[in-house]
N, C-alpha and C. Protein backbone atom coordinates (compact mmCIF):
# COMPACT_ATOMS: atom_id res chain seq x y z
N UNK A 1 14.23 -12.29 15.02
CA UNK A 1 13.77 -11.15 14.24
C UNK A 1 14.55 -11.13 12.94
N UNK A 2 13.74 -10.75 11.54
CA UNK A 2 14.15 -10.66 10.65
C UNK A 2 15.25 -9.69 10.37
N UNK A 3 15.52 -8.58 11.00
CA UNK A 3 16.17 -7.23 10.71
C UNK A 3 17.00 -7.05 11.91
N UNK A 4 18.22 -7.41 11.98
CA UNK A 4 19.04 -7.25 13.08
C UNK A 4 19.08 -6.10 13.46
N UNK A 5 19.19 -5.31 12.83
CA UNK A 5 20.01 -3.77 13.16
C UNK A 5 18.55 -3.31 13.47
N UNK A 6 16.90 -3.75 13.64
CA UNK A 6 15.90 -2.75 13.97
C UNK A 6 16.25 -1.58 13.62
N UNK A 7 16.50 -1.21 11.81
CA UNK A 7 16.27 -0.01 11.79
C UNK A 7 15.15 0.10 10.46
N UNK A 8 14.33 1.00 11.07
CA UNK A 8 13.30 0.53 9.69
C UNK A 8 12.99 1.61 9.05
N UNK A 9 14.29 2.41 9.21
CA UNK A 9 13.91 4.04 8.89
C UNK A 9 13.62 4.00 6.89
N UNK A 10 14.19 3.24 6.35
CA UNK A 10 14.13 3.12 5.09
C UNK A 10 12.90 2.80 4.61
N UNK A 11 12.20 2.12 4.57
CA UNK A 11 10.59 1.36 3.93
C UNK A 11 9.69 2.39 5.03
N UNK A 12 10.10 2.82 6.51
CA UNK A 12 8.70 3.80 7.22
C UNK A 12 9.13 5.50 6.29
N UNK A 13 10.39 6.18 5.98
CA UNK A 13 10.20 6.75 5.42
C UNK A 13 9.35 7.00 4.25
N UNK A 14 9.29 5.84 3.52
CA UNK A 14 8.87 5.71 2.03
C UNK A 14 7.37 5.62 2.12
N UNK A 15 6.50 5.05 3.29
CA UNK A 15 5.65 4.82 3.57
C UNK A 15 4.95 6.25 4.20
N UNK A 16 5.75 6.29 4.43
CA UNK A 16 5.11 8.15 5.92
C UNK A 16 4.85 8.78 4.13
N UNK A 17 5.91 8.94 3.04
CA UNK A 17 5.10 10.19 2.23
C UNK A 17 4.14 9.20 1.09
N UNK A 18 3.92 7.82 0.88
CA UNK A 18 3.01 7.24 0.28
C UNK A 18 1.56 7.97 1.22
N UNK A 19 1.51 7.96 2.89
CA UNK A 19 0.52 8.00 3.78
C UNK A 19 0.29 9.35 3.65
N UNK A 20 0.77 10.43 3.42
CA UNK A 20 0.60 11.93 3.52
C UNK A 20 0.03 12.11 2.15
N UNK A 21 0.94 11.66 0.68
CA UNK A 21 -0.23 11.62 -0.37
C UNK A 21 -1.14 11.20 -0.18
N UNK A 22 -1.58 10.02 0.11
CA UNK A 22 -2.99 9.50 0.30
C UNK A 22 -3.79 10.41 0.83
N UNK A 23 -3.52 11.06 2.23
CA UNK A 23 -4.56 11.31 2.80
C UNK A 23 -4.50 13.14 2.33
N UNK A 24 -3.96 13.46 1.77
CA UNK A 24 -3.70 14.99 1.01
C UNK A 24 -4.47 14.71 -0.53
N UNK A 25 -4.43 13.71 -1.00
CA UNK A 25 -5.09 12.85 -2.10
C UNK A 25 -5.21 14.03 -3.59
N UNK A 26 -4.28 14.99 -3.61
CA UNK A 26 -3.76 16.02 -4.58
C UNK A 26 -3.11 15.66 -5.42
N UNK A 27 -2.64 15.47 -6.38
CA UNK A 27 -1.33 15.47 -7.54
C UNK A 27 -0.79 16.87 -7.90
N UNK A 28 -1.22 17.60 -6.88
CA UNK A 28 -0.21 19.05 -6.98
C UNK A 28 1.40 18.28 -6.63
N UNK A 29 2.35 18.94 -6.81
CA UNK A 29 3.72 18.57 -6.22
C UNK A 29 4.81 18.58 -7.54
N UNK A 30 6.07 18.48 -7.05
CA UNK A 30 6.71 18.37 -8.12
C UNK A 30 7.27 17.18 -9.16
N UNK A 31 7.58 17.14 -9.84
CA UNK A 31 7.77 15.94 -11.23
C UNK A 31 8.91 14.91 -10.85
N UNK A 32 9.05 14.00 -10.62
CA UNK A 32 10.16 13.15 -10.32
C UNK A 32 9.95 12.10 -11.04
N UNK A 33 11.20 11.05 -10.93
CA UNK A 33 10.92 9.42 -10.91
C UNK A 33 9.88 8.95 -10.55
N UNK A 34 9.70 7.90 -11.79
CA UNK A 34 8.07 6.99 -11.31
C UNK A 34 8.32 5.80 -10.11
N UNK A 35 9.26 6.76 -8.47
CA UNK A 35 9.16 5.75 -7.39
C UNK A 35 8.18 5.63 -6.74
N UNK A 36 8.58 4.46 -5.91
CA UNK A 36 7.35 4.85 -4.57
C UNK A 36 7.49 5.82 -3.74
N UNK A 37 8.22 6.89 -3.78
CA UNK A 37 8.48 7.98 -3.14
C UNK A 37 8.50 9.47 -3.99
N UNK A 38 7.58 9.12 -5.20
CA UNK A 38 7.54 10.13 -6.04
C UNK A 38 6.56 11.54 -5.39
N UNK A 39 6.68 12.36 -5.44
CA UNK A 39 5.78 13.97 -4.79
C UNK A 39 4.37 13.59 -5.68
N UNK A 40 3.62 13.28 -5.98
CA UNK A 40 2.52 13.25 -6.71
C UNK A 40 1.67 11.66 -6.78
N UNK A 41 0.37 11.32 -6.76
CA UNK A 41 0.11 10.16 -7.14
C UNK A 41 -0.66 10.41 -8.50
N UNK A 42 -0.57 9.10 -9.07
CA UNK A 42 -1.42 8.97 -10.87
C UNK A 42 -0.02 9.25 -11.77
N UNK A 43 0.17 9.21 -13.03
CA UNK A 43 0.71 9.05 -14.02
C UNK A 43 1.71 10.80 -14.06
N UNK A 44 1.15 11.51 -13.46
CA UNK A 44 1.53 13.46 -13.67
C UNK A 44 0.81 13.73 -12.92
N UNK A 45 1.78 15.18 -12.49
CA UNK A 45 1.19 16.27 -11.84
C UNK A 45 -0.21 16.81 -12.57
N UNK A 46 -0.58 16.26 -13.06
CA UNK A 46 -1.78 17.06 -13.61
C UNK A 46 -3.34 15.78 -13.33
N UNK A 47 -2.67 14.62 -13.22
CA UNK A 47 -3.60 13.61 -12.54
C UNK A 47 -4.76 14.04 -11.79
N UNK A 48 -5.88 13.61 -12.31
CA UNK A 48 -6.76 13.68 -10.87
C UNK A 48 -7.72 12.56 -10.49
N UNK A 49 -7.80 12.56 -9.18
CA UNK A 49 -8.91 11.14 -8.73
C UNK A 49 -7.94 10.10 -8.07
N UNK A 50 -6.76 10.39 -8.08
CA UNK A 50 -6.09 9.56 -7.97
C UNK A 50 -5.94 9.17 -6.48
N UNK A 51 -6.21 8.66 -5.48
CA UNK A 51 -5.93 8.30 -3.73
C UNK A 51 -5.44 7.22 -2.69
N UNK A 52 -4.73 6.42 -4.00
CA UNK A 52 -4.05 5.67 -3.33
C UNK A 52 -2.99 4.87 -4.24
N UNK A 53 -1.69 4.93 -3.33
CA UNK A 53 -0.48 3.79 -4.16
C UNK A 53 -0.09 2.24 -3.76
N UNK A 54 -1.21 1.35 -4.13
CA UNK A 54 -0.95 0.55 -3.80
C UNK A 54 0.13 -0.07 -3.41
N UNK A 55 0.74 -1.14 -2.59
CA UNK A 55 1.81 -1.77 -2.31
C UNK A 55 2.07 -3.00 -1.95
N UNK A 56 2.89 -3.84 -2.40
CA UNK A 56 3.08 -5.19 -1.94
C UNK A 56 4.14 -5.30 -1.23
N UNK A 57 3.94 -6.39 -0.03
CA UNK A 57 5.12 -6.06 1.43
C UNK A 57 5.92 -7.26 1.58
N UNK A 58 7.29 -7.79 1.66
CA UNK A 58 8.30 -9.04 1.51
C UNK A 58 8.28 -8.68 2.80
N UNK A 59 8.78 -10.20 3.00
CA UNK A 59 9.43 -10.21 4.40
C UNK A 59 10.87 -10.61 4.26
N UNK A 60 11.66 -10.66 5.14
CA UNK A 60 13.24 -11.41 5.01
C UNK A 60 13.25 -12.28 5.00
N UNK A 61 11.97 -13.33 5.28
CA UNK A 61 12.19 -14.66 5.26
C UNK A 61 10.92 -15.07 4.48
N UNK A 62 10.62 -14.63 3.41
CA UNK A 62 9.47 -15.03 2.58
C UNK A 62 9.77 -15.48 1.15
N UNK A 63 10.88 -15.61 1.23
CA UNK A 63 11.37 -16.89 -0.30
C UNK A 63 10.56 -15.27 -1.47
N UNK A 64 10.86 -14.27 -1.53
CA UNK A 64 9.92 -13.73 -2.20
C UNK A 64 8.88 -13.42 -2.75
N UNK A 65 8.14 -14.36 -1.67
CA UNK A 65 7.12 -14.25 -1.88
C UNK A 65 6.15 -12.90 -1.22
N UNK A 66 5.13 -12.35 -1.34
CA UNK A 66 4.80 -10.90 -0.87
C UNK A 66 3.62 -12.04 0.09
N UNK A 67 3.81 -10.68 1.20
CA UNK A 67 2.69 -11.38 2.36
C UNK A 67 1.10 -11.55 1.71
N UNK A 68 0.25 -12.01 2.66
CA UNK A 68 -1.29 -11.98 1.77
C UNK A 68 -2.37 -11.86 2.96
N UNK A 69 -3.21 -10.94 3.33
CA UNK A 69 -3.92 -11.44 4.81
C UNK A 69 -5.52 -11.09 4.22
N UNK A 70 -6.20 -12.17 4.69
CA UNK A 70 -7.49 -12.16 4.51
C UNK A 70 -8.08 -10.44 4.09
N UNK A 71 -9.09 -10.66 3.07
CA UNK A 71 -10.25 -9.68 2.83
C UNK A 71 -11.00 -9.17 3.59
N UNK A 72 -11.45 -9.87 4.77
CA UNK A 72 -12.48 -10.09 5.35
C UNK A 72 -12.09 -9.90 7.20
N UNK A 73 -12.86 -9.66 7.73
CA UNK A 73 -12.61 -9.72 9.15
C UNK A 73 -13.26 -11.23 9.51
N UNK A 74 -14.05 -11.85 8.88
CA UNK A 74 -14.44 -13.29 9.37
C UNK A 74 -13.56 -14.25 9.02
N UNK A 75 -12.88 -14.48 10.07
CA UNK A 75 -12.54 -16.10 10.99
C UNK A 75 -12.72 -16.91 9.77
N UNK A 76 -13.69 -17.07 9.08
CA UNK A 76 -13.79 -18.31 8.00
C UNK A 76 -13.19 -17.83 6.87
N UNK A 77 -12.86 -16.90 6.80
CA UNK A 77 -12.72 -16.17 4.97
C UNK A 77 -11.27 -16.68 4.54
N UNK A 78 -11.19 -17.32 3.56
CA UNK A 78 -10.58 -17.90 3.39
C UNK A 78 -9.53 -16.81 1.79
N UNK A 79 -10.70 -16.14 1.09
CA UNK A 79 -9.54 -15.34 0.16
C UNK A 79 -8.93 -14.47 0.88
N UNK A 80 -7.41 -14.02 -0.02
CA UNK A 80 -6.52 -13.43 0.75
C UNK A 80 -6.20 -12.61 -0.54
N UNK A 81 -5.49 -11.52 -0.19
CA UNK A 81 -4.68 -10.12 -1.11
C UNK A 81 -3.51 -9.44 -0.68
N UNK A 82 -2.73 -9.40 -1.65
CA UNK A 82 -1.28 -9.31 -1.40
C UNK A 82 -1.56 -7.83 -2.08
N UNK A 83 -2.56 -7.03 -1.92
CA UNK A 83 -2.16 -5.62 -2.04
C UNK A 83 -2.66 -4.66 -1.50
N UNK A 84 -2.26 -3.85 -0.55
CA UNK A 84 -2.29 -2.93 0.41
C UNK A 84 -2.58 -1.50 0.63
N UNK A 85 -2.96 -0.88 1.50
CA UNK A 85 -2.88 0.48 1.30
C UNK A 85 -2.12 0.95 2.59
N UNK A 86 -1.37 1.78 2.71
CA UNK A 86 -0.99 1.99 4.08
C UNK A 86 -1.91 3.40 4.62
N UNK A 87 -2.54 2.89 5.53
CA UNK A 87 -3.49 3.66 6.37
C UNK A 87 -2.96 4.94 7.48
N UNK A 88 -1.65 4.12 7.84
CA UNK A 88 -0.87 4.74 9.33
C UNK A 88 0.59 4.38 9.51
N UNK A 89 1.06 5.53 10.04
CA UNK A 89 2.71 5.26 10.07
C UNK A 89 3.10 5.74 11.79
N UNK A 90 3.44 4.72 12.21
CA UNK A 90 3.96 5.41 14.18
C UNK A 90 4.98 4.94 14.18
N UNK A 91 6.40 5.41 14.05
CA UNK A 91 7.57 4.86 14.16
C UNK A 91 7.35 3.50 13.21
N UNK A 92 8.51 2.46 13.76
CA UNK A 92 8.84 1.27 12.74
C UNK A 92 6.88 0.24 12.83
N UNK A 93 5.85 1.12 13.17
CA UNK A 93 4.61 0.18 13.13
C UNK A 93 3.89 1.15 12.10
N UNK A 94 3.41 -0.07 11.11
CA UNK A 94 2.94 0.34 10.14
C UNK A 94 1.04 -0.28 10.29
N UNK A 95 0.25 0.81 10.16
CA UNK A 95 -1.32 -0.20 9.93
C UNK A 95 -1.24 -0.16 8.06
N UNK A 96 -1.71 -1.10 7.69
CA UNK A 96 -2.29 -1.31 6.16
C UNK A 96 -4.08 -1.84 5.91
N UNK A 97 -4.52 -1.56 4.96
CA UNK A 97 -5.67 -2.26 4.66
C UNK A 97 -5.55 -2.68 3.67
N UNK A 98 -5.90 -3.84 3.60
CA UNK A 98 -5.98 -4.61 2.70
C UNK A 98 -7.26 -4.14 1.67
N UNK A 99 -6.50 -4.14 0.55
CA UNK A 99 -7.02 -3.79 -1.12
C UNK A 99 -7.61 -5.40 -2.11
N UNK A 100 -8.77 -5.28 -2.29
CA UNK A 100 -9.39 -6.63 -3.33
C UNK A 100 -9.56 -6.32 -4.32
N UNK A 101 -9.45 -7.46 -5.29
CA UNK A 101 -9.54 -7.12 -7.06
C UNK A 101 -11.17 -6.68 -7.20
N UNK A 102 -10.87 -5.42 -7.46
CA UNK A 102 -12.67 -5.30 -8.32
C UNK A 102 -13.16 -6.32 -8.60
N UNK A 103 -14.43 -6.60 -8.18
CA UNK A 103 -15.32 -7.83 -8.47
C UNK A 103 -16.03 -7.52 -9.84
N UNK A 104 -16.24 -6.13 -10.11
CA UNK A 104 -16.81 -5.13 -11.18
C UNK A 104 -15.56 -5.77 -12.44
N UNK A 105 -15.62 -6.38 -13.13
CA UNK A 105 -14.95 -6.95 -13.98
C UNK A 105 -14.76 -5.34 -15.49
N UNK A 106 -16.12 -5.21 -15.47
CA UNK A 106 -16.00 -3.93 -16.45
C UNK A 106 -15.19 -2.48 -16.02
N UNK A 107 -15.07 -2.36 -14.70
CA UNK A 107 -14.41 -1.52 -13.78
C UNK A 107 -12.72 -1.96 -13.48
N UNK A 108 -12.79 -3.28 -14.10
CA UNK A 108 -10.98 -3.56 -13.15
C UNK A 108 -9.82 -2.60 -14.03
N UNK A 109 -9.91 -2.45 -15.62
CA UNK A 109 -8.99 -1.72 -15.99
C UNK A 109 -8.87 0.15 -15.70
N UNK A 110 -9.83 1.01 -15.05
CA UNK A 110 -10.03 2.20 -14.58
C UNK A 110 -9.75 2.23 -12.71
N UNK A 111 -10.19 0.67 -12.16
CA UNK A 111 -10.25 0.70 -10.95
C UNK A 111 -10.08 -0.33 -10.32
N UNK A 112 -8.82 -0.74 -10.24
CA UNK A 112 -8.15 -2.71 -10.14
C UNK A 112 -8.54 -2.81 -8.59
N UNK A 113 -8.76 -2.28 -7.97
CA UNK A 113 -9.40 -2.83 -6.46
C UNK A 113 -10.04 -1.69 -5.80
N UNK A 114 -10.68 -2.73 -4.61
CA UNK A 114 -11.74 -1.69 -4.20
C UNK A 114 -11.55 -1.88 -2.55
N UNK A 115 -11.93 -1.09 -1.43
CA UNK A 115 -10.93 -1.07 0.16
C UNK A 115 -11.93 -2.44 0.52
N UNK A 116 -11.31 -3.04 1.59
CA UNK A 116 -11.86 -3.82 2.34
C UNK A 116 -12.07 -3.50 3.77
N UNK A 117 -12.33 -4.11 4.82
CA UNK A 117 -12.48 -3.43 6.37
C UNK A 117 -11.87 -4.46 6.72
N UNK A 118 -10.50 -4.80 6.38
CA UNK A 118 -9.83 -5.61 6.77
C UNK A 118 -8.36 -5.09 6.96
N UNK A 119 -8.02 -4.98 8.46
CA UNK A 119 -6.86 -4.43 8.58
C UNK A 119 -5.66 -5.26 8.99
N UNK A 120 -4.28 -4.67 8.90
CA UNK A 120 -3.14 -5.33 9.95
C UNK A 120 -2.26 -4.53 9.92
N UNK A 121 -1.31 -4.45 11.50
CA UNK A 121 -0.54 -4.01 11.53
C UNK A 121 0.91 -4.32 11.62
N UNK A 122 2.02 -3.65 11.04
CA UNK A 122 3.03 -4.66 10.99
C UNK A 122 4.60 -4.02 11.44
N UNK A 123 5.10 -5.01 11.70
CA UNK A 123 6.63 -4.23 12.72
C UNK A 123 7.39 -4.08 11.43
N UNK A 124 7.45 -2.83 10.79
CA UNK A 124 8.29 -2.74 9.54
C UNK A 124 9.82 -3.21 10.05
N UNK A 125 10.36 -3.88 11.19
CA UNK A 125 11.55 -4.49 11.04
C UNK A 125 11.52 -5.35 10.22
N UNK A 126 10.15 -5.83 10.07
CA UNK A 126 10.33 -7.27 9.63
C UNK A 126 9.62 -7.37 8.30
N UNK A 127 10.09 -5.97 7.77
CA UNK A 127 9.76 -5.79 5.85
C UNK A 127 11.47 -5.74 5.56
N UNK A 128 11.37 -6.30 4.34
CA UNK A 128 12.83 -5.73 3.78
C UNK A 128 12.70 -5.28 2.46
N UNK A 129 11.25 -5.27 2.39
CA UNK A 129 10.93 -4.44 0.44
C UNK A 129 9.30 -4.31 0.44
N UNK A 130 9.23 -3.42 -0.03
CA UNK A 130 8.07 -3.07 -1.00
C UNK A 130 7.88 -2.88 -2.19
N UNK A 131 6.90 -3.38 -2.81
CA UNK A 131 6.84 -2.79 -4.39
C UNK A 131 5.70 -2.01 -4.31
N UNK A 132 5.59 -1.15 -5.08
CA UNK A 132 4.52 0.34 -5.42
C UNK A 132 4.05 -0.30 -6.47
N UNK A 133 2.59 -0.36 -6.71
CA UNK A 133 2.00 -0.66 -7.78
C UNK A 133 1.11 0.74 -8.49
N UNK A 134 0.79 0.74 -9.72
CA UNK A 134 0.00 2.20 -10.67
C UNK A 134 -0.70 2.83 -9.64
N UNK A 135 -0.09 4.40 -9.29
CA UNK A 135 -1.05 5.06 -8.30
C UNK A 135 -2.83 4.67 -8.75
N UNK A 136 -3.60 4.68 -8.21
CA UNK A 136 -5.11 4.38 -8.86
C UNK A 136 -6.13 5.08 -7.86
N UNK A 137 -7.61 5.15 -8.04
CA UNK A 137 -8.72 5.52 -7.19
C UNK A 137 -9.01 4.07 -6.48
N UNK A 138 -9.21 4.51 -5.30
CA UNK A 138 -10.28 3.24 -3.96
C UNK A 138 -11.35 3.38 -4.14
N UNK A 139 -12.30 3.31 -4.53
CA UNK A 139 -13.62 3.41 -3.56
C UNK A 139 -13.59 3.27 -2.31
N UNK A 140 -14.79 4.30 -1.86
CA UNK A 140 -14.90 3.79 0.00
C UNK A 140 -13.85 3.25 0.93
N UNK A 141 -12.42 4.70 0.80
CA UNK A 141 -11.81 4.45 2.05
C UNK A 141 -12.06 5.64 2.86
């Protein structure tokens, strides 16, 4: 196991209030740092439309590289996306869905991806970082 000490209270905290914005999907809250643990999603409290903070997930043994899991639920699908939404938080198990680049090329700078029905779940022991990417709108989650 990547994380000796199994404690994954650090990245499931950060994740539990990314998952409560999402699904509260408000920019009411108060003004902080532009973290991934900021009270608000979009640019300000005054944001709207905004419902999801994307994220990219390391592992401890991924040379830095960010994980990537298929688009697609078919066996053959071969593209993959290294950017996420987190769906669910149960202790150190995290579900995510996987996020794809707008195919809508005239849409990617208002709306850089769109949800897929492609899920996974993952033993946040075995994250040791996330990066938060521009809070933005999903379509169809």
């Amino acid at each position: 196991m990547c994380n000796e000490t199994n404690d994954c209270k650090c990245i499931a905290e950060i994740l539990t209030v990314i998952s409560i914005l999402q699904h509260n999907a408000s920019c009411c809250g108060d003004s902080c740092l532009d973290t991934c643990d900021k009270g608000f999603l979009g640019n300000s409290t005054n944001c709207l439309g905004c419902n999801t903070r994307p994220i990219m997930l390391y592992t401890c043994c991924g040379n830095g590289v960010p994980i990537s899991m298929p688009i697609s639920k078919d066996p053959n699908e071969e593209t993959t996306s290294s950017v996420f939404r987190v769906e669910k938080i149960d202790g150190c198990c995290a579900t995510f869905r996987v996020l794809a680049t707008n195919p809508d090329q005239t849409e990617v700078a208002t709306i850089p991806y769109v949800a897929t029905n492609s899920f996974f779940t993952m033993n946040l022991n075995c994250c040791c970082m996330l990066r938060c990417l521009n809070d933005t709108h999903v379509e169809c989650i």
